[in-house]
Protein backbone atom coordinates (compact mmCIF):
# COMPACT_ATOMS: atom_id res chain seq x y z
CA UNK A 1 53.05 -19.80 89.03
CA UNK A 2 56.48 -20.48 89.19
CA UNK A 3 57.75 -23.99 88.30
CA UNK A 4 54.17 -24.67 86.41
CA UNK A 5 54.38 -27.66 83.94
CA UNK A 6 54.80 -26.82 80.50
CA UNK A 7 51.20 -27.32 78.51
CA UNK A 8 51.34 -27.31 74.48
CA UNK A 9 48.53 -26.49 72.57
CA UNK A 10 48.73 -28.16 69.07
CA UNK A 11 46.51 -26.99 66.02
CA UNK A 12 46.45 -29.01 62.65
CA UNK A 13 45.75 -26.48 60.17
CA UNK A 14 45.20 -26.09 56.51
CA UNK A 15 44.07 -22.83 54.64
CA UNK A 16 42.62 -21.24 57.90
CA UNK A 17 43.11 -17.81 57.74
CA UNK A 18 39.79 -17.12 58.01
CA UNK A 19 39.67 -18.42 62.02
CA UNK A 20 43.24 -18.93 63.33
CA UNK A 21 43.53 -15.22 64.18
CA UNK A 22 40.65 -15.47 66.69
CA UNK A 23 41.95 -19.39 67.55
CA UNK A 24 45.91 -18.38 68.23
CA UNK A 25 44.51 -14.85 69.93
CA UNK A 26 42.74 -17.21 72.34
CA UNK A 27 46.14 -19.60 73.19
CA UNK A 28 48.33 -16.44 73.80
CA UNK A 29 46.18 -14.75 75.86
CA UNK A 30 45.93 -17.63 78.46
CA UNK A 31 46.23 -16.85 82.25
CA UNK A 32 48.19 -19.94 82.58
CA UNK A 33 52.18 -18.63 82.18
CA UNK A 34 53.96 -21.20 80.82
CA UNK A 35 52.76 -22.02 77.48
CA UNK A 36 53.97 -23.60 73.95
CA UNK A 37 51.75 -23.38 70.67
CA UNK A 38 52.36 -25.62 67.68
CA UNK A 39 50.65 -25.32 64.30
CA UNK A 40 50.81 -28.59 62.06
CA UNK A 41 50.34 -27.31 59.12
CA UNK A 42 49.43 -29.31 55.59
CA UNK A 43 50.55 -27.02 53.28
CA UNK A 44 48.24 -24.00 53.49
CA UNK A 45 48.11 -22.01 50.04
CA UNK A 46 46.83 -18.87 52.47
CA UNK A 47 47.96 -16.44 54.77
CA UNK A 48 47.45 -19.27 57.44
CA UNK A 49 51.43 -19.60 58.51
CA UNK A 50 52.18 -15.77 58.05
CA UNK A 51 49.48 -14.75 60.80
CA UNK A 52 50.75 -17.79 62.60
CA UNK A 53 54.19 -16.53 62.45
CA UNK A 54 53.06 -13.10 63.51
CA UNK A 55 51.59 -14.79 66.65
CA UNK A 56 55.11 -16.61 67.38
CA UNK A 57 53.15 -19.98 67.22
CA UNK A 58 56.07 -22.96 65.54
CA UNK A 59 55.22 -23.72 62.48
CA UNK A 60 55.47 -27.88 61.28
CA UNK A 61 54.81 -28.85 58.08
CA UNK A 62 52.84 -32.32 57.67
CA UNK A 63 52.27 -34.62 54.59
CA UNK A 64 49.41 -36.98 56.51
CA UNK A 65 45.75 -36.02 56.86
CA UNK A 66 44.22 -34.94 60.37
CA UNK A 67 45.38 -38.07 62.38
CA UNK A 68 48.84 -37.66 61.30
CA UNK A 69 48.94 -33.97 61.95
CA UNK A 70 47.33 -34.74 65.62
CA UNK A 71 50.11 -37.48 65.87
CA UNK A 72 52.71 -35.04 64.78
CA UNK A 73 52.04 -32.20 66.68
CA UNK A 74 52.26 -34.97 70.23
CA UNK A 75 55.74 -35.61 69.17
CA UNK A 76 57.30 -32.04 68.29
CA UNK A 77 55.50 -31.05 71.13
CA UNK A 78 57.73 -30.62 74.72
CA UNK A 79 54.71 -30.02 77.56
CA UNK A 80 53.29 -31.94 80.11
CA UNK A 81 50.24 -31.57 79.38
CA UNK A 82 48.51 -31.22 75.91
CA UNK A 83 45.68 -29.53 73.93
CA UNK A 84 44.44 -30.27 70.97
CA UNK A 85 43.19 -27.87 69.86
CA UNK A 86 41.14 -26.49 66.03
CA UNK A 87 41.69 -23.62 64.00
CA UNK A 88 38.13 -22.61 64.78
CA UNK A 89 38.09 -23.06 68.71
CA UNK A 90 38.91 -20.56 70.93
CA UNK A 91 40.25 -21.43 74.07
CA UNK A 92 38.05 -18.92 77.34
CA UNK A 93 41.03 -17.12 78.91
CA UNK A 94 41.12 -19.11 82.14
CA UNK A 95 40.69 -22.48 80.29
CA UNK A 96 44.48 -23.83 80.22
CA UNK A 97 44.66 -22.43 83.80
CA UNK A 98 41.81 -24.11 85.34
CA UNK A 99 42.00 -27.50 83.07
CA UNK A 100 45.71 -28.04 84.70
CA UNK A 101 44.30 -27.26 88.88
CA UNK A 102 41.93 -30.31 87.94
CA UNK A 103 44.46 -32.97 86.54
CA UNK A 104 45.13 -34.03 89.89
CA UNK A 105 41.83 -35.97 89.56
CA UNK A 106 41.67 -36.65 86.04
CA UNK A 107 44.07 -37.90 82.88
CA UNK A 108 42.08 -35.94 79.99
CA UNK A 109 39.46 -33.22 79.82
CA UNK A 110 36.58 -32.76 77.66
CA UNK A 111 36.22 -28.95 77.24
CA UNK A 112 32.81 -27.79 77.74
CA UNK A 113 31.78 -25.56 74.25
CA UNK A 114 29.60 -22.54 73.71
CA UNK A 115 29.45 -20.45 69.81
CA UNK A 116 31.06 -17.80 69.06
CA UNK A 117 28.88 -16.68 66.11
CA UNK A 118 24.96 -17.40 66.30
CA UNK A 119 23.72 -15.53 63.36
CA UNK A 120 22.70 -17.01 60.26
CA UNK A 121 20.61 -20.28 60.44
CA UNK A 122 23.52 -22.92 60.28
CA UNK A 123 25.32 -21.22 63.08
CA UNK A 124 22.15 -21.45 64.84
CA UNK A 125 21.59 -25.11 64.15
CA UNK A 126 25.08 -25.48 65.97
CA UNK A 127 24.13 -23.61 68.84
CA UNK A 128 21.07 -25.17 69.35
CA UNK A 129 23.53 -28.26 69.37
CA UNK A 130 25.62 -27.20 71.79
CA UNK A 131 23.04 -26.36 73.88
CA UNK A 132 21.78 -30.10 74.16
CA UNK A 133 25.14 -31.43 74.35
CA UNK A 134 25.96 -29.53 77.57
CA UNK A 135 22.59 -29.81 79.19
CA UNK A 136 23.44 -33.68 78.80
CA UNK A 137 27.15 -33.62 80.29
CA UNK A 138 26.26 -33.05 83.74
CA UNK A 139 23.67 -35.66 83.97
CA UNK A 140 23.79 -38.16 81.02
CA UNK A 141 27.10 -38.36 80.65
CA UNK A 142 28.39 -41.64 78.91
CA UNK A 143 32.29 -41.55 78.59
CA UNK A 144 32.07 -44.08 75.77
CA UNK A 145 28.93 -43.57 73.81
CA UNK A 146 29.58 -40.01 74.94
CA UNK A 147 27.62 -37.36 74.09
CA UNK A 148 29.75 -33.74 72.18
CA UNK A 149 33.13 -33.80 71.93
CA UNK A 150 35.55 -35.77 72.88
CA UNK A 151 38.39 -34.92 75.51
CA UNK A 152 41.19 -32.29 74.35
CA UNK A 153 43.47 -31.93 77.61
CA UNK A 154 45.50 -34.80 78.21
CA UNK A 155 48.24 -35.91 80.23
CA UNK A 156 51.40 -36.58 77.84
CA UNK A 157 52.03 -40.21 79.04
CA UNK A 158 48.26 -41.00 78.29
CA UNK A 159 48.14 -39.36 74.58
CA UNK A 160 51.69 -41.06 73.65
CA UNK A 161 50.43 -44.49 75.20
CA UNK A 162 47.06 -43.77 73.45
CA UNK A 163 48.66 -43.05 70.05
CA UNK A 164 51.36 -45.96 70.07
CA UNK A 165 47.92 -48.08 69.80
CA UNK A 166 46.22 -46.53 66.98
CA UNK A 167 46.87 -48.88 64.19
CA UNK A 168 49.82 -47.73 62.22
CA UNK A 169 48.24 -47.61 58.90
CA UNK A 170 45.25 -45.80 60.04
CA UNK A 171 46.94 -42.55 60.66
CA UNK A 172 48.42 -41.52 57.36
CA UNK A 173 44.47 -41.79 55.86
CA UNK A 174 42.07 -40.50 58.53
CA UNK A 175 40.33 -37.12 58.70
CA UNK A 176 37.28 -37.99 60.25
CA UNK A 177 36.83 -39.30 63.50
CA UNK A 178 40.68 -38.52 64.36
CA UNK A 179 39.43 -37.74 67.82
CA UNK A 180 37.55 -40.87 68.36
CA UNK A 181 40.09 -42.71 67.45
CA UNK A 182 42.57 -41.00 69.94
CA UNK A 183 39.57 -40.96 73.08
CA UNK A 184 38.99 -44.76 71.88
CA UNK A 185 42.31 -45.95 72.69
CA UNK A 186 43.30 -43.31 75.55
CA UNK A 187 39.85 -44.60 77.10
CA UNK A 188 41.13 -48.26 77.37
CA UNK A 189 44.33 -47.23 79.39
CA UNK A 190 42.49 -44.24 81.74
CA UNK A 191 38.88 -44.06 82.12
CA UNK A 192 39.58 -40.55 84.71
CA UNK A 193 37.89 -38.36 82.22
CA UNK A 194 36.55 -34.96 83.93
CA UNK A 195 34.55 -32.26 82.33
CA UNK A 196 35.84 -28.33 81.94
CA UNK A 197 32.78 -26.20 82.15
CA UNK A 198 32.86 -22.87 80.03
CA UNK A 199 36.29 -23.62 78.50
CA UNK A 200 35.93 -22.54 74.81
CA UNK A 201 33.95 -21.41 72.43
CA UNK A 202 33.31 -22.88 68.56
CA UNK A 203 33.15 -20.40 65.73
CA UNK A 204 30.55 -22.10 63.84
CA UNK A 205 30.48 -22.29 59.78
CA UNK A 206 28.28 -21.15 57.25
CA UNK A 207 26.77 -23.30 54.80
CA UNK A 208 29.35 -23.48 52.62
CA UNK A 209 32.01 -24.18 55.13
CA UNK A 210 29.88 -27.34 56.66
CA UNK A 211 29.07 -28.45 52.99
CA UNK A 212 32.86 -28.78 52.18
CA UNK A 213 34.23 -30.11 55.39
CA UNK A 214 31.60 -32.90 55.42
CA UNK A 215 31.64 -33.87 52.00
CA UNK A 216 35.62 -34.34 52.56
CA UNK A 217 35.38 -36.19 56.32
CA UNK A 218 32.29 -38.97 54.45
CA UNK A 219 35.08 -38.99 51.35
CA UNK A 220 37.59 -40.06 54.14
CA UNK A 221 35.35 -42.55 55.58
CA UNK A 222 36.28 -44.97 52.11
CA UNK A 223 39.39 -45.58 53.60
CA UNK A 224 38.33 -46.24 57.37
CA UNK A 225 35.86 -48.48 57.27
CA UNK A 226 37.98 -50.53 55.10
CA UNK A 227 39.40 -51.43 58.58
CA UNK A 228 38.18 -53.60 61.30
CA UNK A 229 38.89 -50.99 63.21
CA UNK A 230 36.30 -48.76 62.42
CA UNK A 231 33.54 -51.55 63.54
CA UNK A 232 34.61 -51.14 67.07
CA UNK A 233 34.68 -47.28 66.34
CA UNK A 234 31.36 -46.99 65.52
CA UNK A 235 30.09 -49.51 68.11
CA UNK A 236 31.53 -47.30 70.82
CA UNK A 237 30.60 -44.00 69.67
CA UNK A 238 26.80 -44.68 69.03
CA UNK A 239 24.85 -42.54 66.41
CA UNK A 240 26.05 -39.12 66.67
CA UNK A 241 22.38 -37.96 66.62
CA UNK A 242 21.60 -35.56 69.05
CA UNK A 243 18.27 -34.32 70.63
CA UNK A 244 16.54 -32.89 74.25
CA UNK A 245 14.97 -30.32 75.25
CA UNK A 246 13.51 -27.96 75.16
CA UNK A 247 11.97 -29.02 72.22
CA UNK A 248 12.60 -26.13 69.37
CA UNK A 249 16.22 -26.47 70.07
CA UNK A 250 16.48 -30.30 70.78
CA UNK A 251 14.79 -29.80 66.74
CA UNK A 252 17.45 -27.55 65.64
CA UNK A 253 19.98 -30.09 66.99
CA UNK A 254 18.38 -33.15 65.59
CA UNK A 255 18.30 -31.03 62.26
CA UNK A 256 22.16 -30.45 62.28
CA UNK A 257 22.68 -34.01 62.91
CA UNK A 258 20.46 -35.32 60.51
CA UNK A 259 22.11 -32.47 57.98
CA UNK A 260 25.62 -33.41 58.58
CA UNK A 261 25.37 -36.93 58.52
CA UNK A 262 23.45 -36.29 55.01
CA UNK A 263 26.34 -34.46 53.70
CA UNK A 264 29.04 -36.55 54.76
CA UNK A 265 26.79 -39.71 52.77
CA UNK A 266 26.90 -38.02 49.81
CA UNK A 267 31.14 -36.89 50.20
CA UNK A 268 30.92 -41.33 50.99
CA UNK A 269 29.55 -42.00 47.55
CA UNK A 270 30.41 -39.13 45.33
CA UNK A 271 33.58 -37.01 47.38
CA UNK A 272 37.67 -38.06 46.90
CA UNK A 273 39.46 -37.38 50.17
């Protein structure tokens, strides 16, 4: 692959050390040659930058929430193309390779996602998720009121152009919904959005973990929908609630939904971000 464009993968971290072992194993041991691998980190009180070091991954230091650290890690970043990427995804081996073949046809990529852990019953509940969400890419899929995840490969151009329109004084505050912000505006400029199939795979939390990242992204929410921005947000991104079948796991799913968006209520009224 000589003369391949440089890709950056980008990862905003913060105390991670639990999953960025697994996450940066997955970026270095990409088929795809010619890679660069950023961590933006907000001042982790863990082992997170040592193992990050030991994987030879550049280590920035951010002051902003989520949104800024996505931000950031676009502008220190030199590739082509970029991923962003979290400390608990790991990118499938081919993923980066494959992802750039397509981007002929496309200008971002939602990566298709699978667990990495299914025992215990939250981890289930996700994969139960997952399960609806890709059943419904392939034949229900609704680039706006989209259904999973929104896109992580982008062309540079697109992700700068999409950033320079995110209003300025939403990214210093914003944690949840950073990538709906980012699809939001990169949808209004490109609408070539393709799907990766089998390109990573989610290492799902346990209780405690989905407790206290919830309760901090509905404590961020204060902030957001202080803005008229987050009106159109939530206009375009529908309900979040997901359900199919078959019918124990569209259950499952419609229970994780239902749970998260219960946590993140009470982080609303009761959580400081």
């Amino acid at each position: 692959m000589a003369g391949s464009p440089l890709v950056s993968i980008t990862i905003p971290s913060r105390n991670s050390e639990a999953t960025i072992a697994l996450c940066l194993e997955g970026a270095v041991r990409q088929s795809y040659p010619n890679l660069e691998v950023l961590l933006i980190d907000s001042h982790s009180t863990d082992k997170t930058k040592e193992v990050a070091a030991h994987y030879k991954a550049r280590v920035i230091d951010c002051d902003g929430r989520l949104l800024a650290a996505r931000c950031l890690g676009v502008r220190e970043s030199l590739g082509d193309y970029i991923v962003l990427v979290d400390t608990d995804l790991i990118l499938e081996a081919t993923a980066i390779e494959r992802a750039v073949n397509m981007m002929d046809k496309y200008d971002m990529l939602i990566l298709e996602e699978h667990s990495y852990n299914t025992n215990g019953f939250i981890p289930k509940l996700y994969s139960a998720s997952k399960q609806i969400i890709n059943s419904k890419l392939y034949w229900s899929f609704d680039p706006i009121k989209r259904i999973g995840n929104p896109p992580r490969f982008f062309k540079r151009e697109l992700l700068e152009k999409a950033i320079a329109a995110i209003p300025q004084d939403l990214i210093p505050i914003t944690v949840h919904y950073d990538h709906d912000i980012i699809y939001l505006e990169s949808y209004k400029i490109s609408q070539r959005v393709g799907i990766l199939p089998n390109a990573a795979f989610h290492i799902e939390p346990d209780w405690e973990k989905l407790w206290r990242t919830n309760f901090r992204y509905g404590a961020s929410l204060r902030e957001l929908k202080k803005s008229g921005y987050y009106r159109e947000l939530a206009t375009k991104r529908g309900t979040g609630l997901s359900f199919g079948r078959p019918l124990r796991v569209g259950f499952q799913s419609l229970l994780l939904s239902l749970l998260l968006q219960s946590v993140q209520r009470i982080g609303y009224w009761f959580g400081s971000a």
